[in-house]
N, C-alpha and C. Protein backbone atom coordinates (compact mmCIF):
# COMPACT_ATOMS: atom_id res chain seq x y z
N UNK A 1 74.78 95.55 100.82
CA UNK A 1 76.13 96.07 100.82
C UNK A 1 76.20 97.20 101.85
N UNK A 2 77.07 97.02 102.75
CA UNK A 2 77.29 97.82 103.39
C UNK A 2 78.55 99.07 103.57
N UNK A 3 78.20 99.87 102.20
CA UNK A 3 79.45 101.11 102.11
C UNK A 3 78.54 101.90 101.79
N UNK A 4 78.79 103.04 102.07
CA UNK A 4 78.15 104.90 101.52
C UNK A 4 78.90 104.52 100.16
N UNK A 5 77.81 105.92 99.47
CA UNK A 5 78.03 105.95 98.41
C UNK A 5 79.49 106.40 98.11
N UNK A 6 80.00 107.75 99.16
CA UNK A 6 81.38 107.99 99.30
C UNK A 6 82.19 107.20 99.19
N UNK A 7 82.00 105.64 99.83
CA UNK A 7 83.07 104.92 100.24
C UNK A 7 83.38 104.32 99.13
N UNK A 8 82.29 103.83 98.34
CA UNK A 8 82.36 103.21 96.52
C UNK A 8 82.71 104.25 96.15
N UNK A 9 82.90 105.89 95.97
CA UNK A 9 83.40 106.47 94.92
C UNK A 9 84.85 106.41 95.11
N UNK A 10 85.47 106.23 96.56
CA UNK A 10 86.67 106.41 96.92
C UNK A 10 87.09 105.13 96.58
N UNK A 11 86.72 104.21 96.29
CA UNK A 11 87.45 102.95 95.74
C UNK A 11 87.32 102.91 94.40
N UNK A 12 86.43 103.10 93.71
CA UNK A 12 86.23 103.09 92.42
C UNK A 12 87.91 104.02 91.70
N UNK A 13 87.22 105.15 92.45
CA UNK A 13 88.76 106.28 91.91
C UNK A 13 89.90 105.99 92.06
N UNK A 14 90.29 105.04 92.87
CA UNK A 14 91.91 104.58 93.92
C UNK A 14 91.95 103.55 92.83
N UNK A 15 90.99 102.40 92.56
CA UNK A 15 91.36 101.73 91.66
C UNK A 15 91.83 101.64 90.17
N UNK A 16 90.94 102.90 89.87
CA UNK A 16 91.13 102.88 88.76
C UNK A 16 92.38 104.08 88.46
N UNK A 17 92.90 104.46 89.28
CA UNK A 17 94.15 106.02 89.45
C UNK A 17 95.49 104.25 89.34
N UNK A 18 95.24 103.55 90.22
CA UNK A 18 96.23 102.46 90.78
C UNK A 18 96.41 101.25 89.59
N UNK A 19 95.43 100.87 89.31
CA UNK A 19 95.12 99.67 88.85
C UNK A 19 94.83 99.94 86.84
N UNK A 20 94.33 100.69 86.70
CA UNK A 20 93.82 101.34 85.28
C UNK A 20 92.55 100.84 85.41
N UNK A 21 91.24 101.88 84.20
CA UNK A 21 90.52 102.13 83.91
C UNK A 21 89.31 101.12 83.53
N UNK A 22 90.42 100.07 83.31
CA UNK A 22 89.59 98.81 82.83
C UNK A 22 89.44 97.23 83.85
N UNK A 23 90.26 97.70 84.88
CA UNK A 23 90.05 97.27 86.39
C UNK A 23 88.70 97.77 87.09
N UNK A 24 87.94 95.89 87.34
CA UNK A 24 87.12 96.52 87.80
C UNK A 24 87.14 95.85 89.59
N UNK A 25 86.28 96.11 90.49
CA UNK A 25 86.17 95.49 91.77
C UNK A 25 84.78 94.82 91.99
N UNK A 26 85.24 94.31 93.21
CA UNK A 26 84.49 93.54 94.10
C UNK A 26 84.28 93.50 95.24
N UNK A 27 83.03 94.05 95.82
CA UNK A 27 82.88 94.07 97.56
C UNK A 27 82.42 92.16 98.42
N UNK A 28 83.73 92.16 98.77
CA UNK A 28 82.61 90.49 99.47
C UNK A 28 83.47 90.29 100.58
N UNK A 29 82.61 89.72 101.20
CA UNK A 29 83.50 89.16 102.98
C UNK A 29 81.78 90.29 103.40
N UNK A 30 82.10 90.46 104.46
CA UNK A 30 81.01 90.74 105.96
C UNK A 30 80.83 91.93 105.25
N UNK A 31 81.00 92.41 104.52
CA UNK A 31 80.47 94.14 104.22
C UNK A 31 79.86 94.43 103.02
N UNK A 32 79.55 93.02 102.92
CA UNK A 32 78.49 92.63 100.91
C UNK A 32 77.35 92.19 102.01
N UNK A 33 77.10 91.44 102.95
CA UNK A 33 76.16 91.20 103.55
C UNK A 33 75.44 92.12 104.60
N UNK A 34 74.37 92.42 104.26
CA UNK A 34 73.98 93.82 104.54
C UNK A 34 73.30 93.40 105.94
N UNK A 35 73.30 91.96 106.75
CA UNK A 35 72.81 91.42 107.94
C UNK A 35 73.82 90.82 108.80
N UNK A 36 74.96 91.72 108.20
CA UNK A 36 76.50 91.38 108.93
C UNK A 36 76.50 92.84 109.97
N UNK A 37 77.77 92.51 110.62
CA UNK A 37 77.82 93.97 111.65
C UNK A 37 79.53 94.03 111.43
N UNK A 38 79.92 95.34 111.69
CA UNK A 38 81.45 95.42 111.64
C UNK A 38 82.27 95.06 110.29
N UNK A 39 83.22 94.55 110.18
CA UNK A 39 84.43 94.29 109.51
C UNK A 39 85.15 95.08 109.11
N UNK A 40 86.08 94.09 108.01
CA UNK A 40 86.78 95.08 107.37
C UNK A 40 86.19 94.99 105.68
N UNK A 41 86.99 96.34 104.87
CA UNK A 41 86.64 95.99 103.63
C UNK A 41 87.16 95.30 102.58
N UNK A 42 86.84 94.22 102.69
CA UNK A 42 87.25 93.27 101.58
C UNK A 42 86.94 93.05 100.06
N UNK A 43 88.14 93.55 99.04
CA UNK A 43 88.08 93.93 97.93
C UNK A 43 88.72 92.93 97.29
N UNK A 44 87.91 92.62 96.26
CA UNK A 44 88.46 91.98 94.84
C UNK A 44 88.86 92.53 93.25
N UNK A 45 89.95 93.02 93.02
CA UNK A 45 90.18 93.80 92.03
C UNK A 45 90.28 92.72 90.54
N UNK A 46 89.80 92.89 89.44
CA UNK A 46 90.09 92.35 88.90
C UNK A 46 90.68 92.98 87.53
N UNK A 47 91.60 92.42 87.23
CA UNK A 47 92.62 93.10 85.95
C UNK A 47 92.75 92.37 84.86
N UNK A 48 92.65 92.61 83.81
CA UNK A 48 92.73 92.32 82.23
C UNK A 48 93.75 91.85 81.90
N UNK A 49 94.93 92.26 82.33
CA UNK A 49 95.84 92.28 81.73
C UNK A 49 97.33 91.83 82.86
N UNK A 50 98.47 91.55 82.53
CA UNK A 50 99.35 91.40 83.24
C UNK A 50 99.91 92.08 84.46
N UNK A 51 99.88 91.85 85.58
CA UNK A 51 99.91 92.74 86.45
C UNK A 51 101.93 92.37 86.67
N UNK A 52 102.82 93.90 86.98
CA UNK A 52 103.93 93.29 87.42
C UNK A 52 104.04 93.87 89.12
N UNK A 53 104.56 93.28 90.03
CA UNK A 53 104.46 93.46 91.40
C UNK A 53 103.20 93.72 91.98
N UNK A 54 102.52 92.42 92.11
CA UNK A 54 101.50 92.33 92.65
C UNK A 54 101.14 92.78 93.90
N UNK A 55 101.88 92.44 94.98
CA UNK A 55 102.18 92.74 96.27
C UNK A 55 101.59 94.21 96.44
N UNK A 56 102.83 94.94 95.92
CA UNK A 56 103.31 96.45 95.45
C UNK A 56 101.78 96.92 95.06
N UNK A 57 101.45 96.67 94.33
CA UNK A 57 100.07 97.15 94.01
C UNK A 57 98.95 97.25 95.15
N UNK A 58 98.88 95.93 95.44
CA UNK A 58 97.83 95.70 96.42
C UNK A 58 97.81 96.69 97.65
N UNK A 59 99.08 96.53 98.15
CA UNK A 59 99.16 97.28 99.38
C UNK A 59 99.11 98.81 99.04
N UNK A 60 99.20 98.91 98.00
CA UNK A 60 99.35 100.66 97.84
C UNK A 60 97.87 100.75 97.27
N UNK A 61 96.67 100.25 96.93
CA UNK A 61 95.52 99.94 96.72
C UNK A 61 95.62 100.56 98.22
N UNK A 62 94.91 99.15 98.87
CA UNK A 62 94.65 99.42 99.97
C UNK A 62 95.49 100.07 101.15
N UNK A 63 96.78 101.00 100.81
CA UNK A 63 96.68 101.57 101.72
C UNK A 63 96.09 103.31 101.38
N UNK A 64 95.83 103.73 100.30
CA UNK A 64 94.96 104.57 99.73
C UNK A 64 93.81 104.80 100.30
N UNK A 65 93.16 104.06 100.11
CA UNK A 65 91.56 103.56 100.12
C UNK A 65 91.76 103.73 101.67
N UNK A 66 92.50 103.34 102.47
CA UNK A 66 92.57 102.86 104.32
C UNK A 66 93.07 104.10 104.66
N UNK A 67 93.46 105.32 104.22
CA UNK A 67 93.80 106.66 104.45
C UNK A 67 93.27 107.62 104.19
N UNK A 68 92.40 107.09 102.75
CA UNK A 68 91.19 108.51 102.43
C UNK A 68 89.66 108.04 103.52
N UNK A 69 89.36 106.59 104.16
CA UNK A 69 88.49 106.65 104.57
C UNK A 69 88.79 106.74 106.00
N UNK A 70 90.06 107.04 106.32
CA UNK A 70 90.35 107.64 107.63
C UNK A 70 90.74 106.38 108.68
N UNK A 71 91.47 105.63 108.46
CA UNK A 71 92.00 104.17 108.66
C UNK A 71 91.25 103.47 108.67
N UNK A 72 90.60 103.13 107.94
CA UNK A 72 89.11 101.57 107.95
C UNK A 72 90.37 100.59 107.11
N UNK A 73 90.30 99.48 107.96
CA UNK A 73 91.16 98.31 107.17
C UNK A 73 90.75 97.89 105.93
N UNK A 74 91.18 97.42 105.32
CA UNK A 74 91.15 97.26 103.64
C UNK A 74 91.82 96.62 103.48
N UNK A 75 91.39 95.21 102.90
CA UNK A 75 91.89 93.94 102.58
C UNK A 75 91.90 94.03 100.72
N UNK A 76 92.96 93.81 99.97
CA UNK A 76 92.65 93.85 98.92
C UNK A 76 93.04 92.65 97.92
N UNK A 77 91.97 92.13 97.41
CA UNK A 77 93.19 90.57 96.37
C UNK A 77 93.15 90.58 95.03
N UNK A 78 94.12 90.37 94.57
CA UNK A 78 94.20 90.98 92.76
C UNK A 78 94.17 89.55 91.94
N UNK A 79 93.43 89.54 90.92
CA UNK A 79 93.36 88.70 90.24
C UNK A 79 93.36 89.03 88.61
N UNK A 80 94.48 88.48 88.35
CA UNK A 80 95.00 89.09 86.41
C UNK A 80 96.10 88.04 85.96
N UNK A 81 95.61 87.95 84.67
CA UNK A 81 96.21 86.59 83.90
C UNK A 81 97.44 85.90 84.44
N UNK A 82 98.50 86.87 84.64
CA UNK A 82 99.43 86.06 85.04
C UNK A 82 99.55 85.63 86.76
N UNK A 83 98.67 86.05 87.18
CA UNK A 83 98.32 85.56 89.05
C UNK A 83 98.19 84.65 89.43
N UNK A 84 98.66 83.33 90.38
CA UNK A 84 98.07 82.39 90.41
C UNK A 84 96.75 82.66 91.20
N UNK A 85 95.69 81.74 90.73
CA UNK A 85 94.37 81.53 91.50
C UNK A 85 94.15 80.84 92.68
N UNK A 86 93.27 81.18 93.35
CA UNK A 86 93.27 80.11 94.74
C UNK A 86 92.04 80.21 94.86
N UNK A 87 91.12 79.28 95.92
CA UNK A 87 89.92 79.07 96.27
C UNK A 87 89.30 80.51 96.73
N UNK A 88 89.66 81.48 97.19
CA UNK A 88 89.21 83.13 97.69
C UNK A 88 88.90 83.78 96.65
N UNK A 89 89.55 83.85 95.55
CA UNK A 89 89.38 84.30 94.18
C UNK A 89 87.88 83.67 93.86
N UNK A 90 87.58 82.47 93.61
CA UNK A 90 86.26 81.78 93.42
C UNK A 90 85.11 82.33 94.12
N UNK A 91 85.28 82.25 95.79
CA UNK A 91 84.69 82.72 96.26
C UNK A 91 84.34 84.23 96.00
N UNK A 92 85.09 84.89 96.20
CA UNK A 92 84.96 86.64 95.79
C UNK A 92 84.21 86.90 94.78
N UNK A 93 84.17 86.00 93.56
CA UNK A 93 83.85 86.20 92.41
C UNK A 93 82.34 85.81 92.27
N UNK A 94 82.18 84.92 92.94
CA UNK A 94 80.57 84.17 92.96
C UNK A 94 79.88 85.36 94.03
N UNK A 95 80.22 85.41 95.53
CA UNK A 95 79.28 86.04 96.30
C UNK A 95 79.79 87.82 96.38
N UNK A 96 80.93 88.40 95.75
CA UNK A 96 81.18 89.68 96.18
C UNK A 96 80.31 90.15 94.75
N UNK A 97 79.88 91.98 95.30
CA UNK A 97 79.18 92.77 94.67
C UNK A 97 79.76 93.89 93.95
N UNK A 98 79.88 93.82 92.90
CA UNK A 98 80.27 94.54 91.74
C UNK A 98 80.09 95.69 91.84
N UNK A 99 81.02 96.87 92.49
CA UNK A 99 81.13 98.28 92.58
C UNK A 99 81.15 99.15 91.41
């Protein structure tokens, strides 16, 4: 995995200030692979419970997270009961690393 410890506390806190307490994440795409170079940070949030304005969330997730680490792009995808699922969700879930 390629984040400072800073960079997991600053997502951990954004998520759980944004998302609630019982939201947890996921690091995967090029910056879970620690024999990757560059990217961006690609996050998988996952939620318990009904999320309303998904969108709304996400982007205010990641534009948090993309302002406290001083513009590093931040990709963020939410997944909670009422969300539809897609093949990225699967993926995220099998190879991203549990912050």
């Amino acid at each position: 995995m390629r984040l400072s410890q800073r960079q997991v506390n600053v997502i951990q806190q954004t998520v759980a200030e944004l998302a609630g307490k019982d939201a947890t994440v996921r690091l995967f795409g090029s910056r879970a692979d620690d024999n990757a170079r560059g990217g961006d940070i690609d996050l998988l949030v996952e939620i318990p419970h009904s999320v309303e304005g998904p969108a709304w969330l996400s982007a205010r997730i990641s534009g948090r997270i993309s302002y406290l680490l001083g513009g590093q792009k931040v990709d963020v995808l939410l997944l909670a009961p009422n969300l539809e699922q897609f093949p990225i969700h699967y993926v995220a879930q099998k190879e991203g690393v549990k912050l």
